[in-house]
C-alpha atoms as a PDB file:
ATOM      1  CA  UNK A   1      66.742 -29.986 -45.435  1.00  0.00           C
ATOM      2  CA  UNK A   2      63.614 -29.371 -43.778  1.00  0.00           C
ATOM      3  CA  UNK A   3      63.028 -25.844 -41.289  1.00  0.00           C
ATOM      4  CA  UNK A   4      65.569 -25.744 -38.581  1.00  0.00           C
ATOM      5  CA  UNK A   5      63.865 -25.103 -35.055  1.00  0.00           C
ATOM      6  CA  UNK A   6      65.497 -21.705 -34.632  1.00  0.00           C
ATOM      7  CA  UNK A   7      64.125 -20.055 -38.366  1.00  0.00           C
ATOM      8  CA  UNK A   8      60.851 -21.578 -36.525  1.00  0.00           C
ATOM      9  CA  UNK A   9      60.982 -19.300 -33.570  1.00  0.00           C
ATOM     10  CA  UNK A  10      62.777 -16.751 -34.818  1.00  0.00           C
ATOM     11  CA  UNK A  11      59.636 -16.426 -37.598  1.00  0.00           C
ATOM     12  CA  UNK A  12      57.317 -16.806 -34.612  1.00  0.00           C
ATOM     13  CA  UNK A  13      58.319 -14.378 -32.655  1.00  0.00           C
ATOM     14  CA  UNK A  14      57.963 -11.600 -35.565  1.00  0.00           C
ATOM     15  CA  UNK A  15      54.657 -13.515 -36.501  1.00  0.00           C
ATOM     16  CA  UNK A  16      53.640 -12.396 -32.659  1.00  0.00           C
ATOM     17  CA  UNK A  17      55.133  -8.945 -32.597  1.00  0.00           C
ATOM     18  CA  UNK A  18      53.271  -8.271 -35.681  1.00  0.00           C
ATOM     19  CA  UNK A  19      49.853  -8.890 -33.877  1.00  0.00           C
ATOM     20  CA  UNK A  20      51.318  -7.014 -30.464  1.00  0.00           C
ATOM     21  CA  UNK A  21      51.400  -3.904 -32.629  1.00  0.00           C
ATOM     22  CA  UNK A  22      48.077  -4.360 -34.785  1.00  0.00           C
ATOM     23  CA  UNK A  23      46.536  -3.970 -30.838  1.00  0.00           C
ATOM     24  CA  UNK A  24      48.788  -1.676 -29.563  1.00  0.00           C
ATOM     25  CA  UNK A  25      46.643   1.025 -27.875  1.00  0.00           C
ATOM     26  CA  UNK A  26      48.009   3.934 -29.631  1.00  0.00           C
ATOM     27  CA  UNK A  27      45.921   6.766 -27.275  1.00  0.00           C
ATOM     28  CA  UNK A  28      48.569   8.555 -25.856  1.00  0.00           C
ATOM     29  CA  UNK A  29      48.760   7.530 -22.222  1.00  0.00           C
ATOM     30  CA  UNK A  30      47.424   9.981 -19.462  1.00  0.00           C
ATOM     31  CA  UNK A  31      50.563   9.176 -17.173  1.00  0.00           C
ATOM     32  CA  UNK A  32      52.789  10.562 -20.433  1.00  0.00           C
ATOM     33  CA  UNK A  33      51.268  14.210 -19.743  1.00  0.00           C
ATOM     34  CA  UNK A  34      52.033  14.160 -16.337  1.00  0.00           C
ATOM     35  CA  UNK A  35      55.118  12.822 -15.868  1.00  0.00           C
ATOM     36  CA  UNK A  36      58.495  13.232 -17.216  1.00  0.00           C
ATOM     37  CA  UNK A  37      59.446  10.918 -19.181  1.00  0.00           C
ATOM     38  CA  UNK A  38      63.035  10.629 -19.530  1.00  0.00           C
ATOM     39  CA  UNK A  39      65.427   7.734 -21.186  1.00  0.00           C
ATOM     40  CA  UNK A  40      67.448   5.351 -18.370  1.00  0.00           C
ATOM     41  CA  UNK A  41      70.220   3.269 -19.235  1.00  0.00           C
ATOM     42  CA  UNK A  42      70.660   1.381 -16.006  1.00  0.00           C
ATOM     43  CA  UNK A  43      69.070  -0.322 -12.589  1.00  0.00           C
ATOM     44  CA  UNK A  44      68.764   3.059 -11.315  1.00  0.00           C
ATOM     45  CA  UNK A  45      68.900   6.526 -12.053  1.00  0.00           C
ATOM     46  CA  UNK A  46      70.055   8.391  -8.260  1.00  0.00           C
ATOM     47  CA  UNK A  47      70.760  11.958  -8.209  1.00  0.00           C
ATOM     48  CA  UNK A  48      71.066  15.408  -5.318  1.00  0.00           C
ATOM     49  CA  UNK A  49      69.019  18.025  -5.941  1.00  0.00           C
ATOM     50  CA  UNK A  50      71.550  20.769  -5.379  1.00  0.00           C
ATOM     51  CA  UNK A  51      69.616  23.740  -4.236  1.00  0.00           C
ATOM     52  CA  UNK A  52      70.897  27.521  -5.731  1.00  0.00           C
ATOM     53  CA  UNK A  53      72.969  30.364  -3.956  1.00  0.00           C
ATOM     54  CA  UNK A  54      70.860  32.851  -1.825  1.00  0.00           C
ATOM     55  CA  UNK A  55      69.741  36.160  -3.130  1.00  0.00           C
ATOM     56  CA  UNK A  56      72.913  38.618  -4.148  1.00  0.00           C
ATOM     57  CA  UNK A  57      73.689  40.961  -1.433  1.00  0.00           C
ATOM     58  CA  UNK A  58      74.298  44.695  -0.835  1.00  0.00           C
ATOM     59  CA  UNK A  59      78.002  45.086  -0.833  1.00  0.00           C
ATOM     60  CA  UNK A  60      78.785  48.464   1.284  1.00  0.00           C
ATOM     61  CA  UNK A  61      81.432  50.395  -0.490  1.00  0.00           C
ATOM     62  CA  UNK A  62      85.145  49.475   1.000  1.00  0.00           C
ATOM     63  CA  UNK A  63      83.492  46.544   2.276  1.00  0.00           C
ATOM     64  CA  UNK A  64      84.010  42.877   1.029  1.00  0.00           C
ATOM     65  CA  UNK A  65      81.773  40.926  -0.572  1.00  0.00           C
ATOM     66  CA  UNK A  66      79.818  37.993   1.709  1.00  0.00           C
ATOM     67  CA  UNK A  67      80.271  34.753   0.691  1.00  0.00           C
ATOM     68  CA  UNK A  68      77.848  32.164  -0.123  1.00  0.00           C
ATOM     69  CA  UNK A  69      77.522  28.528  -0.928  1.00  0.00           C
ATOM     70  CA  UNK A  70      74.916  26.226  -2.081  1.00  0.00           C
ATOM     71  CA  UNK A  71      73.472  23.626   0.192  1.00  0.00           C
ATOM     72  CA  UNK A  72      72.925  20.531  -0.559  1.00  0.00           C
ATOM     73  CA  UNK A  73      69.367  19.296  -1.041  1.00  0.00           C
ATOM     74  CA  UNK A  74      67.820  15.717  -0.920  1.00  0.00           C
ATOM     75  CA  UNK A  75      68.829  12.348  -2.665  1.00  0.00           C
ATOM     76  CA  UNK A  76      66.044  10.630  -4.693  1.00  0.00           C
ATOM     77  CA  UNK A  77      66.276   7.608  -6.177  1.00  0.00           C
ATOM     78  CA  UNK A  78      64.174   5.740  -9.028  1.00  0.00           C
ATOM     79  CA  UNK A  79      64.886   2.388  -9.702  1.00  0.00           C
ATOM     80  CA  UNK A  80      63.423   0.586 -13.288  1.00  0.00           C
ATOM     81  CA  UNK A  81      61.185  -2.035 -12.152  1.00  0.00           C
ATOM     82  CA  UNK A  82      60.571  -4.860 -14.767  1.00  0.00           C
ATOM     83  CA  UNK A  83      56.714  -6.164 -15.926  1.00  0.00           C
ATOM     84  CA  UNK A  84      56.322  -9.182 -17.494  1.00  0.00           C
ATOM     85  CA  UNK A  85      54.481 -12.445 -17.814  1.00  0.00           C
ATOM     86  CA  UNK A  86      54.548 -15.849 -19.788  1.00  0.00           C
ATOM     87  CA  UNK A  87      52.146 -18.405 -20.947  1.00  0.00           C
ATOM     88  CA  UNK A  88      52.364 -22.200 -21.415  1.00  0.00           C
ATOM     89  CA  UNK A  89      50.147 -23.719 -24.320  1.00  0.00           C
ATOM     90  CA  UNK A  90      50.045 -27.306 -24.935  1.00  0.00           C
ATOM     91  CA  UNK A  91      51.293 -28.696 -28.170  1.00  0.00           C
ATOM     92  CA  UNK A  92      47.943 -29.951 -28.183  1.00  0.00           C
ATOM     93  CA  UNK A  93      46.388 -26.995 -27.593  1.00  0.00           C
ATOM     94  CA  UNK A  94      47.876 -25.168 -30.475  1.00  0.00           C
ATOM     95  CA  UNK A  95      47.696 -27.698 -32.739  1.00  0.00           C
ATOM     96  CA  UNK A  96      44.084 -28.043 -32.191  1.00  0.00           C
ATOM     97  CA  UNK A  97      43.076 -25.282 -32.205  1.00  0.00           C
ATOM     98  CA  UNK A  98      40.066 -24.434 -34.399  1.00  0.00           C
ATOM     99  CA  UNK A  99      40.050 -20.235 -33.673  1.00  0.00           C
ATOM    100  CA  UNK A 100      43.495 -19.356 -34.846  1.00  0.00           C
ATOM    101  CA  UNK A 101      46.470 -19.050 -34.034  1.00  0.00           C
ATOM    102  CA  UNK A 102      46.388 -18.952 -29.670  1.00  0.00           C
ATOM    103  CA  UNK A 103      49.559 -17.286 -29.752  1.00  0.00           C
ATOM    104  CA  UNK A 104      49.082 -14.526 -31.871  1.00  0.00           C
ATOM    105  CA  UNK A 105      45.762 -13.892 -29.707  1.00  0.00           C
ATOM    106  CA  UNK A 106      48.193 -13.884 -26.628  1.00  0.00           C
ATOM    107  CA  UNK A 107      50.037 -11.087 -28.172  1.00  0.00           C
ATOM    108  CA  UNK A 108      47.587  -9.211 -29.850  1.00  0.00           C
ATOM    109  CA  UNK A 109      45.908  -9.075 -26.280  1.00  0.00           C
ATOM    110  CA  UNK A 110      49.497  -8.311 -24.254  1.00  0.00           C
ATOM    111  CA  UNK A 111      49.402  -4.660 -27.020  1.00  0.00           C
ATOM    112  CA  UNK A 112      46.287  -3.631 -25.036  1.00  0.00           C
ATOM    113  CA  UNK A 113      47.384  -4.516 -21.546  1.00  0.00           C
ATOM    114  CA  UNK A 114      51.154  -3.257 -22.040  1.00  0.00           C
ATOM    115  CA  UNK A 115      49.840   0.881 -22.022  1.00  0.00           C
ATOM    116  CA  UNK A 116      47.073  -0.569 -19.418  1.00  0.00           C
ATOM    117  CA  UNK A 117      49.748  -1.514 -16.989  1.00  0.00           C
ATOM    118  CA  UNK A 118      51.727   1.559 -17.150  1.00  0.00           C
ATOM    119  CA  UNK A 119      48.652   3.691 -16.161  1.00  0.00           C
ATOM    120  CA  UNK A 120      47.642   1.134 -13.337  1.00  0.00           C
ATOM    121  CA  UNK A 121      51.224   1.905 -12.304  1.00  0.00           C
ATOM    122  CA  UNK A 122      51.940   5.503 -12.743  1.00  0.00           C
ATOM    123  CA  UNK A 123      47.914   6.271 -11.357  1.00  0.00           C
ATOM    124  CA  UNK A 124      49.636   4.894  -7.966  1.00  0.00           C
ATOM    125  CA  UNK A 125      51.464   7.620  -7.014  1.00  0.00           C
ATOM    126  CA  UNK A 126      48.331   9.991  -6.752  1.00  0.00           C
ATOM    127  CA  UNK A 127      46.174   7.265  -5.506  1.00  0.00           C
ATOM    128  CA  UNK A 128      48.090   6.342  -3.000  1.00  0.00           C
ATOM    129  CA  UNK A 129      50.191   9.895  -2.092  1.00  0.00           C
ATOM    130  CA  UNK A 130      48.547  10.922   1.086  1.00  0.00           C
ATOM    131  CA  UNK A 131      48.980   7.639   2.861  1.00  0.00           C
ATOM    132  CA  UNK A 132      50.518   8.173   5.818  1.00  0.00           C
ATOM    133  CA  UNK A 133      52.281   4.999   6.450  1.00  0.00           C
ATOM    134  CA  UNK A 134      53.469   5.623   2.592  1.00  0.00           C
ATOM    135  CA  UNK A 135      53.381   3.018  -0.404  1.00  0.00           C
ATOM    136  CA  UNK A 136      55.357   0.386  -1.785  1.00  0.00           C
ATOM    137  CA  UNK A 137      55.445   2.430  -5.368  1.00  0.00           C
ATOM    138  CA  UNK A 138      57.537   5.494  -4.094  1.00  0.00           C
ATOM    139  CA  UNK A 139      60.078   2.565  -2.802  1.00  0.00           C
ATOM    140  CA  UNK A 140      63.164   3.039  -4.831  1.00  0.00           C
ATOM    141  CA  UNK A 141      65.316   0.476  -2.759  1.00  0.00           C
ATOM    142  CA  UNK A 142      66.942  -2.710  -5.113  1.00  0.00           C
ATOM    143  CA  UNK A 143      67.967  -5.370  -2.439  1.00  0.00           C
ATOM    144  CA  UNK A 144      71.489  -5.583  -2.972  1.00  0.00           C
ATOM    145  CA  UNK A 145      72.066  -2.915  -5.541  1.00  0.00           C
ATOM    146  CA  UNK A 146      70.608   0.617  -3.707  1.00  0.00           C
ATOM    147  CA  UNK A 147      69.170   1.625  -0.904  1.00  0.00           C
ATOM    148  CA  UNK A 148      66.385   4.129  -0.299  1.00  0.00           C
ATOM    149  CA  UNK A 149      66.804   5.816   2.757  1.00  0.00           C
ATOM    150  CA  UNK A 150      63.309   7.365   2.782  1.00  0.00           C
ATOM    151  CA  UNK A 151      61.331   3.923   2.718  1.00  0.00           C
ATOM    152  CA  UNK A 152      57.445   3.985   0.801  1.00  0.00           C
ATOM    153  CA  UNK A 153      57.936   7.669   1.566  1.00  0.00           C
ATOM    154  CA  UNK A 154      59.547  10.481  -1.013  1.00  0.00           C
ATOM    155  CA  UNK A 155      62.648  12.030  -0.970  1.00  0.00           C
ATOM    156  CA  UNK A 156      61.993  14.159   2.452  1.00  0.00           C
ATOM    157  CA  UNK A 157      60.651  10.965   4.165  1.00  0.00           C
ATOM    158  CA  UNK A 158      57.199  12.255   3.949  1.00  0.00           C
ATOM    159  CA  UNK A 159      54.024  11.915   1.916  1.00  0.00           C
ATOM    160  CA  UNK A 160      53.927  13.055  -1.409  1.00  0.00           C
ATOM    161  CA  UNK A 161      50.934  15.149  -0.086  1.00  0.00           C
ATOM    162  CA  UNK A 162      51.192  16.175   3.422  1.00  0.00           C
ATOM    163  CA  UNK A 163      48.872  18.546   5.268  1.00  0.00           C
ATOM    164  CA  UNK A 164      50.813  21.490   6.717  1.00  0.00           C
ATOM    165  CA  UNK A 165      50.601  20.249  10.090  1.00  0.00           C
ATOM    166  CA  UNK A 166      52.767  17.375   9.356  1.00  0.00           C
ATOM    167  CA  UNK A 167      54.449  18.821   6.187  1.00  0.00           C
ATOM    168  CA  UNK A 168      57.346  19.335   4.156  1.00  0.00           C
ATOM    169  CA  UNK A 169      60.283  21.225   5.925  1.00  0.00           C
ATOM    170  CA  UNK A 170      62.777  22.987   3.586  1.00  0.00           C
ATOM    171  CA  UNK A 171      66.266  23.484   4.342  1.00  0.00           C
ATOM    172  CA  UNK A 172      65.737  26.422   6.449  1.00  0.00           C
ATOM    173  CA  UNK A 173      63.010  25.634   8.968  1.00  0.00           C
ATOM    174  CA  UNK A 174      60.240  26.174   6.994  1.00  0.00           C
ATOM    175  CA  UNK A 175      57.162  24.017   6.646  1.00  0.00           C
ATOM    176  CA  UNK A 176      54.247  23.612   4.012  1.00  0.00           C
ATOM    177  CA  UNK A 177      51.631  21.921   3.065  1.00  0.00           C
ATOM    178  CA  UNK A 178      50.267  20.405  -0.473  1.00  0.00           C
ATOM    179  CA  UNK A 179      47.434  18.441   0.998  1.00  0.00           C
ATOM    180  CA  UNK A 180      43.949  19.356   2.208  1.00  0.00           C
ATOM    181  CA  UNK A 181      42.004  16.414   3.914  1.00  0.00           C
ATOM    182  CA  UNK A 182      38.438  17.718   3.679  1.00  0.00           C
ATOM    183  CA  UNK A 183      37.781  20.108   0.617  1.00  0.00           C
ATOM    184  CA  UNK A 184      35.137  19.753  -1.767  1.00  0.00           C
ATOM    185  CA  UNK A 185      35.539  20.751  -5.663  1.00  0.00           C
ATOM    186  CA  UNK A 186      33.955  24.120  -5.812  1.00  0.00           C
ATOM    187  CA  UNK A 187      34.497  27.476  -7.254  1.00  0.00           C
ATOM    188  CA  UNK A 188      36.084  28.833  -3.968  1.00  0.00           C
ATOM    189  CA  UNK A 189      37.997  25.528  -2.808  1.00  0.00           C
ATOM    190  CA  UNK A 190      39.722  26.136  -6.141  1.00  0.00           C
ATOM    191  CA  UNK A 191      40.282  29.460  -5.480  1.00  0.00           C
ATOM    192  CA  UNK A 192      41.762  28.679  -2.247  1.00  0.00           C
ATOM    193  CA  UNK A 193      43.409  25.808  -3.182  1.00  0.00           C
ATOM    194  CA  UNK A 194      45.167  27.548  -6.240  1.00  0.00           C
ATOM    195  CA  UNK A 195      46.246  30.424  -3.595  1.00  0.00           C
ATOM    196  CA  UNK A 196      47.697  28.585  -1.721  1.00  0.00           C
ATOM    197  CA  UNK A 197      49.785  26.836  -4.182  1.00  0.00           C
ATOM    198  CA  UNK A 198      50.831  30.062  -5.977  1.00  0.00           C
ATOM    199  CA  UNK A 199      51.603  32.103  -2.829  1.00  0.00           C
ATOM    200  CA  UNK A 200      52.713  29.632   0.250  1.00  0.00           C
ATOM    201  CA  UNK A 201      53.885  27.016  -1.748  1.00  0.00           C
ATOM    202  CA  UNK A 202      56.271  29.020  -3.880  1.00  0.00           C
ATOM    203  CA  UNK A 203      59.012  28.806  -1.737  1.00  0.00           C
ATOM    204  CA  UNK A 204      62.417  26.629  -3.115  1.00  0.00           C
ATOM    205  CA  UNK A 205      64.606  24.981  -0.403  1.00  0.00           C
ATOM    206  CA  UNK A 206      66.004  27.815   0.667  1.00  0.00           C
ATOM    207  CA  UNK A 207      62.539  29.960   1.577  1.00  0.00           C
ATOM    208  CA  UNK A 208      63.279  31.977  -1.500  1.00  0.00           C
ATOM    209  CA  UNK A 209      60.148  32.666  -3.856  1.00  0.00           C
ATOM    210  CA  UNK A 210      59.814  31.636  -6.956  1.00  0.00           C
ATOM    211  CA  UNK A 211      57.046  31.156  -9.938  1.00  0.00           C
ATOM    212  CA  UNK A 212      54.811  28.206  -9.066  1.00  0.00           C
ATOM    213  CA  UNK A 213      51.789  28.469 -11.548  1.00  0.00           C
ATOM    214  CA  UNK A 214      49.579  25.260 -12.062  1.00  0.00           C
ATOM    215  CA  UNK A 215      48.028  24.136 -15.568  1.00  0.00           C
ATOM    216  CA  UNK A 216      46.015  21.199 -14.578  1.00  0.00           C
ATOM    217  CA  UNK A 217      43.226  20.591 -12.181  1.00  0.00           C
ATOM    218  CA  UNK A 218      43.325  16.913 -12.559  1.00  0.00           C
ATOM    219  CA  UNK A 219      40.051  14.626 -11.234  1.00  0.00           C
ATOM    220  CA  UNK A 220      37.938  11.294 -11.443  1.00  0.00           C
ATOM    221  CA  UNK A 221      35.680  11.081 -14.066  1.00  0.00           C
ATOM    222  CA  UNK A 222      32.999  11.637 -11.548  1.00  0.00           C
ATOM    223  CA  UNK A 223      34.170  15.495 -10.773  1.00  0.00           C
ATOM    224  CA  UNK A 224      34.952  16.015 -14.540  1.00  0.00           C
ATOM    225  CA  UNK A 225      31.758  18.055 -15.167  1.00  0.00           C
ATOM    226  CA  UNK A 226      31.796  19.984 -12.098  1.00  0.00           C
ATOM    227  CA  UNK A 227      35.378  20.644 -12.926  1.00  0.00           C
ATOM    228  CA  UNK A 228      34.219  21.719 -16.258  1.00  0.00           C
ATOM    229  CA  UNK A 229      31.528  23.731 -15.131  1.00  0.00           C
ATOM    230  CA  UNK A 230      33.934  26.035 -12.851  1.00  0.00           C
ATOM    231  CA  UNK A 231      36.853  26.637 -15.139  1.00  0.00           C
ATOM    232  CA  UNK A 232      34.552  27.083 -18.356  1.00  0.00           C
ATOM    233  CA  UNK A 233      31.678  28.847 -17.450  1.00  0.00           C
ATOM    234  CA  UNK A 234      32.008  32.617 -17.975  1.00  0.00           C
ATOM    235  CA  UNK A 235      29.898  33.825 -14.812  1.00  0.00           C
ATOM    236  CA  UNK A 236      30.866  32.345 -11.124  1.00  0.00           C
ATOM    237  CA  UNK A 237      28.555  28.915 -11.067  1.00  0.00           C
ATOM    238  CA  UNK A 238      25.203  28.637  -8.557  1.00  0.00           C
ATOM    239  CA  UNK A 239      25.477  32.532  -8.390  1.00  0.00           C
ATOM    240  CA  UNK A 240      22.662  34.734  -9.442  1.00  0.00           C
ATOM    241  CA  UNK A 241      24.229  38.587  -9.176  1.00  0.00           C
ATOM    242  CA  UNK A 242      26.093  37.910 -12.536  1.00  0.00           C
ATOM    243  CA  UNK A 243      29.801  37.594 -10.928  1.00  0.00           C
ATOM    244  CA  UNK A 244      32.551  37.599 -13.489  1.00  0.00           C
ATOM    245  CA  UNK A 245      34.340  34.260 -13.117  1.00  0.00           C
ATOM    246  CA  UNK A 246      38.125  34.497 -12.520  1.00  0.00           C
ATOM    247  CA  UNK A 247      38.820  31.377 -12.564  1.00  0.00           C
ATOM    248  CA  UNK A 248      37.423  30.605 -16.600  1.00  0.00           C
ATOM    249  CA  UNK A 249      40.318  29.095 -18.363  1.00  0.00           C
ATOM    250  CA  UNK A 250      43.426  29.833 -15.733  1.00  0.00           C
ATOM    251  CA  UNK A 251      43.800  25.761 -15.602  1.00  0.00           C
ATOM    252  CA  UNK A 252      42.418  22.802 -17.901  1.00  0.00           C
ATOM    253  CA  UNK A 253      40.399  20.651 -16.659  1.00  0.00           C
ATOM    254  CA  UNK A 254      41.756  16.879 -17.222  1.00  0.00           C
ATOM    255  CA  UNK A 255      40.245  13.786 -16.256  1.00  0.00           C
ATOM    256  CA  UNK A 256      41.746  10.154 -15.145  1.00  0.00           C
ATOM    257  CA  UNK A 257      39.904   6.991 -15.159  1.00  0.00           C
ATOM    258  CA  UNK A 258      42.453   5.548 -12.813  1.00  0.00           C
ATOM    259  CA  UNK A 259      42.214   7.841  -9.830  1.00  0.00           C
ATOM    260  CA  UNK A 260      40.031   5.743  -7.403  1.00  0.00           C
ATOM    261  CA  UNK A 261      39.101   8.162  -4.570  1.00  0.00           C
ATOM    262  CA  UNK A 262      35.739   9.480  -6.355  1.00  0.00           C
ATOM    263  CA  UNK A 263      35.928  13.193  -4.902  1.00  0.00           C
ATOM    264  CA  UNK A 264      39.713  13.704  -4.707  1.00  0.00           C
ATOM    265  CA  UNK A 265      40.950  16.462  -7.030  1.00  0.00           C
ATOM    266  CA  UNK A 266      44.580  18.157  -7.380  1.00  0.00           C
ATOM    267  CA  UNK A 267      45.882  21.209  -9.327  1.00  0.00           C
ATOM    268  CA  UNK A 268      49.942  20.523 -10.906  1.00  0.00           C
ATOM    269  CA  UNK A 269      52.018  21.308 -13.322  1.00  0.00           C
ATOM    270  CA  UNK A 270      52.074  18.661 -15.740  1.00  0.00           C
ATOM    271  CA  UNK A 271      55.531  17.104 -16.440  1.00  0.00           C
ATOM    272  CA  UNK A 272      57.017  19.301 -13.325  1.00  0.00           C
ATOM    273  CA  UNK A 273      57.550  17.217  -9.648  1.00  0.00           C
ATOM    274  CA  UNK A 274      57.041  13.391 -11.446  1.00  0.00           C
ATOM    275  CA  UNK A 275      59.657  11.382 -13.487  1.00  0.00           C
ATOM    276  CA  UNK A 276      58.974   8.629 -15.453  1.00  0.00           C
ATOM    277  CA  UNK A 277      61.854   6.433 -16.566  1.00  0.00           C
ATOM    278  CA  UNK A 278      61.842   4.263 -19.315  1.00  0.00           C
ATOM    279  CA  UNK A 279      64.645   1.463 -19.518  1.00  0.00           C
ATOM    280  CA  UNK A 280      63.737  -1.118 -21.791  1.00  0.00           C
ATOM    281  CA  UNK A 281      61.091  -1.338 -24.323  1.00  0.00           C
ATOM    282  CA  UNK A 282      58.813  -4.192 -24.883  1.00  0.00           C
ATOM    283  CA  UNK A 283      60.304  -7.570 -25.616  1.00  0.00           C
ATOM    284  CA  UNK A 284      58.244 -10.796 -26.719  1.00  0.00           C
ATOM    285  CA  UNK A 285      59.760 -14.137 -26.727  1.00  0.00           C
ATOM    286  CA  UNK A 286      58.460 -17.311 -27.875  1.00  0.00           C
ATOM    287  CA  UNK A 287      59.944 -20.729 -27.489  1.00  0.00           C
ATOM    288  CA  UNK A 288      59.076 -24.524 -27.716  1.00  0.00           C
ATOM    289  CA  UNK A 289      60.310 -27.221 -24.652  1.00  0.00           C
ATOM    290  CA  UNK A 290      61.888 -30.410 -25.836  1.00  0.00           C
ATOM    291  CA  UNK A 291      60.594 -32.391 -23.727  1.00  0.00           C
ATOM    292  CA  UNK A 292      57.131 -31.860 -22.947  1.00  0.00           C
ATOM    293  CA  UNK A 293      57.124 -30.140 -27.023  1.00  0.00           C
ATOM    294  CA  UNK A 294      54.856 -27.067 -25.149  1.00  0.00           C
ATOM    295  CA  UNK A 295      55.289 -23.860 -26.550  1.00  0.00           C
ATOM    296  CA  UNK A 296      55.787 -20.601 -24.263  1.00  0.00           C
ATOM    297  CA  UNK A 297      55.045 -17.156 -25.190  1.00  0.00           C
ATOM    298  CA  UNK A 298      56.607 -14.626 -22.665  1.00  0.00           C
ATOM    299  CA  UNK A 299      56.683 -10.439 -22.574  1.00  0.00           C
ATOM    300  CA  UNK A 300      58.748  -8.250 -20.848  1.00  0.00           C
ATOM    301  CA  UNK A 301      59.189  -4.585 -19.944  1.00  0.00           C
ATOM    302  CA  UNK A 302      61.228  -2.377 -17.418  1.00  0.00           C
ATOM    303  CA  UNK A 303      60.470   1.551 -16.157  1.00  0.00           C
ATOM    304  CA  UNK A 304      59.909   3.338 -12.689  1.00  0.00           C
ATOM    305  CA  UNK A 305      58.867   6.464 -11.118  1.00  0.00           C
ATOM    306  CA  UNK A 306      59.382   8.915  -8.600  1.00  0.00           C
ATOM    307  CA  UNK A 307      58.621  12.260  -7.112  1.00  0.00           C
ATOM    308  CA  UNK A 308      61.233  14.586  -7.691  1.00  0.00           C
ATOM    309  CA  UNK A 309      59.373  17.805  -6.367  1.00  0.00           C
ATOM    310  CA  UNK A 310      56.421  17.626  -4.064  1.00  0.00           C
ATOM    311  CA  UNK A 311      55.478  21.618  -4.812  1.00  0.00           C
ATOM    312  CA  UNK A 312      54.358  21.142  -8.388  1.00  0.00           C
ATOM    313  CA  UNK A 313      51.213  19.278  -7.052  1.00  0.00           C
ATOM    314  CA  UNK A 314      48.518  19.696  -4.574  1.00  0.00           C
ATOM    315  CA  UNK A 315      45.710  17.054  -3.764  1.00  0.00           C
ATOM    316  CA  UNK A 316      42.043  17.928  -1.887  1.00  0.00           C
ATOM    317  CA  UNK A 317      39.898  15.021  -0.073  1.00  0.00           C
ATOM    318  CA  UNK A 318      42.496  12.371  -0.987  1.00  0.00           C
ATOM    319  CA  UNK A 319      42.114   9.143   1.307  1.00  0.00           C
ATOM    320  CA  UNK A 320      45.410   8.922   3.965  1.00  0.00           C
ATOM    321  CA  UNK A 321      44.877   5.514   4.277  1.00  0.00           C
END
């Protein structure tokens, strides 16, 4: 009995996962420091972010005690969005071929642009998280399956970074800002910046303070040496009097090749405020028509994103547009 058509595929299709993982890009992504990333078993993963009781109160004696009760927060949604593609080669083609085998070349290529992807992807949400009119990548909504109330906005229906005039309002009235539009990477913008984040952003739903410290000053590669320059350099940079620098070593600097605004900068918390979800690894296929004899090669993959709190990050000279 000669080879049945399905030990064929079957053997192709390890024969092609084999070459997807002799390319696999094994550099830990940049998105996988950032983000979250947490395991999903479903379309969606939707969840209220309860926010905590108030601060305990002085209870007079023969008095009784006040009561209290949590409020709820905001609903955010991430949905696992699937990646793929497939390609049609000839039976000609393959049979023909003089350079090896064309499919294994198709996957050994796919292991490259699989981790590629998932930074174009996950680089989005900084890229584009000043627009004003929002993007398409902080839409949860599944037609059908869930809605997202908040549109190409985040859970508050705002920017992910929002200036404080037209910022994020707690639960309580109160408004702040993560975004500056015009602020150059220097020693005191940083200074400001990180201020700010530590000291007016460090408010929870409730106005109640808590500890917001950043550990990232995250950039282009064109502001990576500047960035450098102020957080490494023991004196204050460009100043002659011998100032101590305060700012040596409080954050590391860390650079993106995928941020394309070439003088935006932010300062975060990595893996704080971003979740990454990841639903279903990578599958290959490969399969031969019987009619036309062609063979097809396909790949598939399924994860998402979200903000799920806008205070862990704050962005300088990002486009709004």
């Amino acid at each position: 009995m000669g080879v049945l058509r399905n030990q064929f595929t079957n053997a192709m299709v390890k024969d092609l996962y084999s070459y997807f993982w002799e390319n696999y890009d094994e550099t830990p992504p940049m998105y996988e420091e950032l983000f979250d990333v947490v395991p999903s078993n479903a379309a969606y993963e939707k969840f209220d972010s309860a926010i905590g009781l108030g601060e305990l109160l002085e209870k007079p004696e023969g008095t009784d005690l006040q009561a209290d009760s949590p409020i709820e927060s905001y609903t955010i949604v991430c949905k696992n969005r699937s990646f793929g593609r497939v390609i049609r080669f000839s039976k000609e083609s393959v049979d023909d071929s003089q350079k090896g085998n064309l499919m294994q070349k198709a996957a050994g290529s796919w292991g490259r642009m699989v981790p590629y992807t998932k930074e174009l992807f996950y680089s989005k949400f900084f890229n584009y998280g000043a627009y004003t009119a929002g993007h398409s990548v902080f839409n949860n909504k599944i037609t059908d399956v869930v809605e997202d109330a908040t549109g190409d906005l985040i859970y508050d229906s705002k920017p992910w970074f929002a200036p404080v005039a037209t910022g994020h309002t707690d639960k309580v009235g109160g408004t702040y800002g993560n975004a500056v539009a015009t602020r150059a990477l220097t020693h005191p913008n940083l200074k400001t910046s990180y201020i700010t984040y530590t000291s007016t952003n460090n408010r929870d739903e409730r106005g109640n303070i808590i500890s917001l410290m950043p550990d990232t000053l995250l950039t282009p590669p064109a502001l990576y040496f500047t960035a450098r320059e102020i957080l490494e350099s023991t004196l204050v940079p460009d100043i002659t009097d011998n100032t101590k620098n305060v700012l040596s070593a409080i954050i590391q600097p860390m650079v993106w090749q995928h941020l394309t605004d070439t003088d935006a900068w932010f300062i975060g918390k990595k893996k704080m405020g971003l979740m990454a979800t990841s639903r279903e690894s990578v599958t290959i296929d490969f399969w031969q028509d019987d009619l036309s004899l062609d063979y097809f090669t396909s790949i598939f993959e399924r994860y998402g994103g979200a903000v799920t709190n806008y205070r862990y990050w704050f962005s300088c000279n990002l486009s709004t547009s």
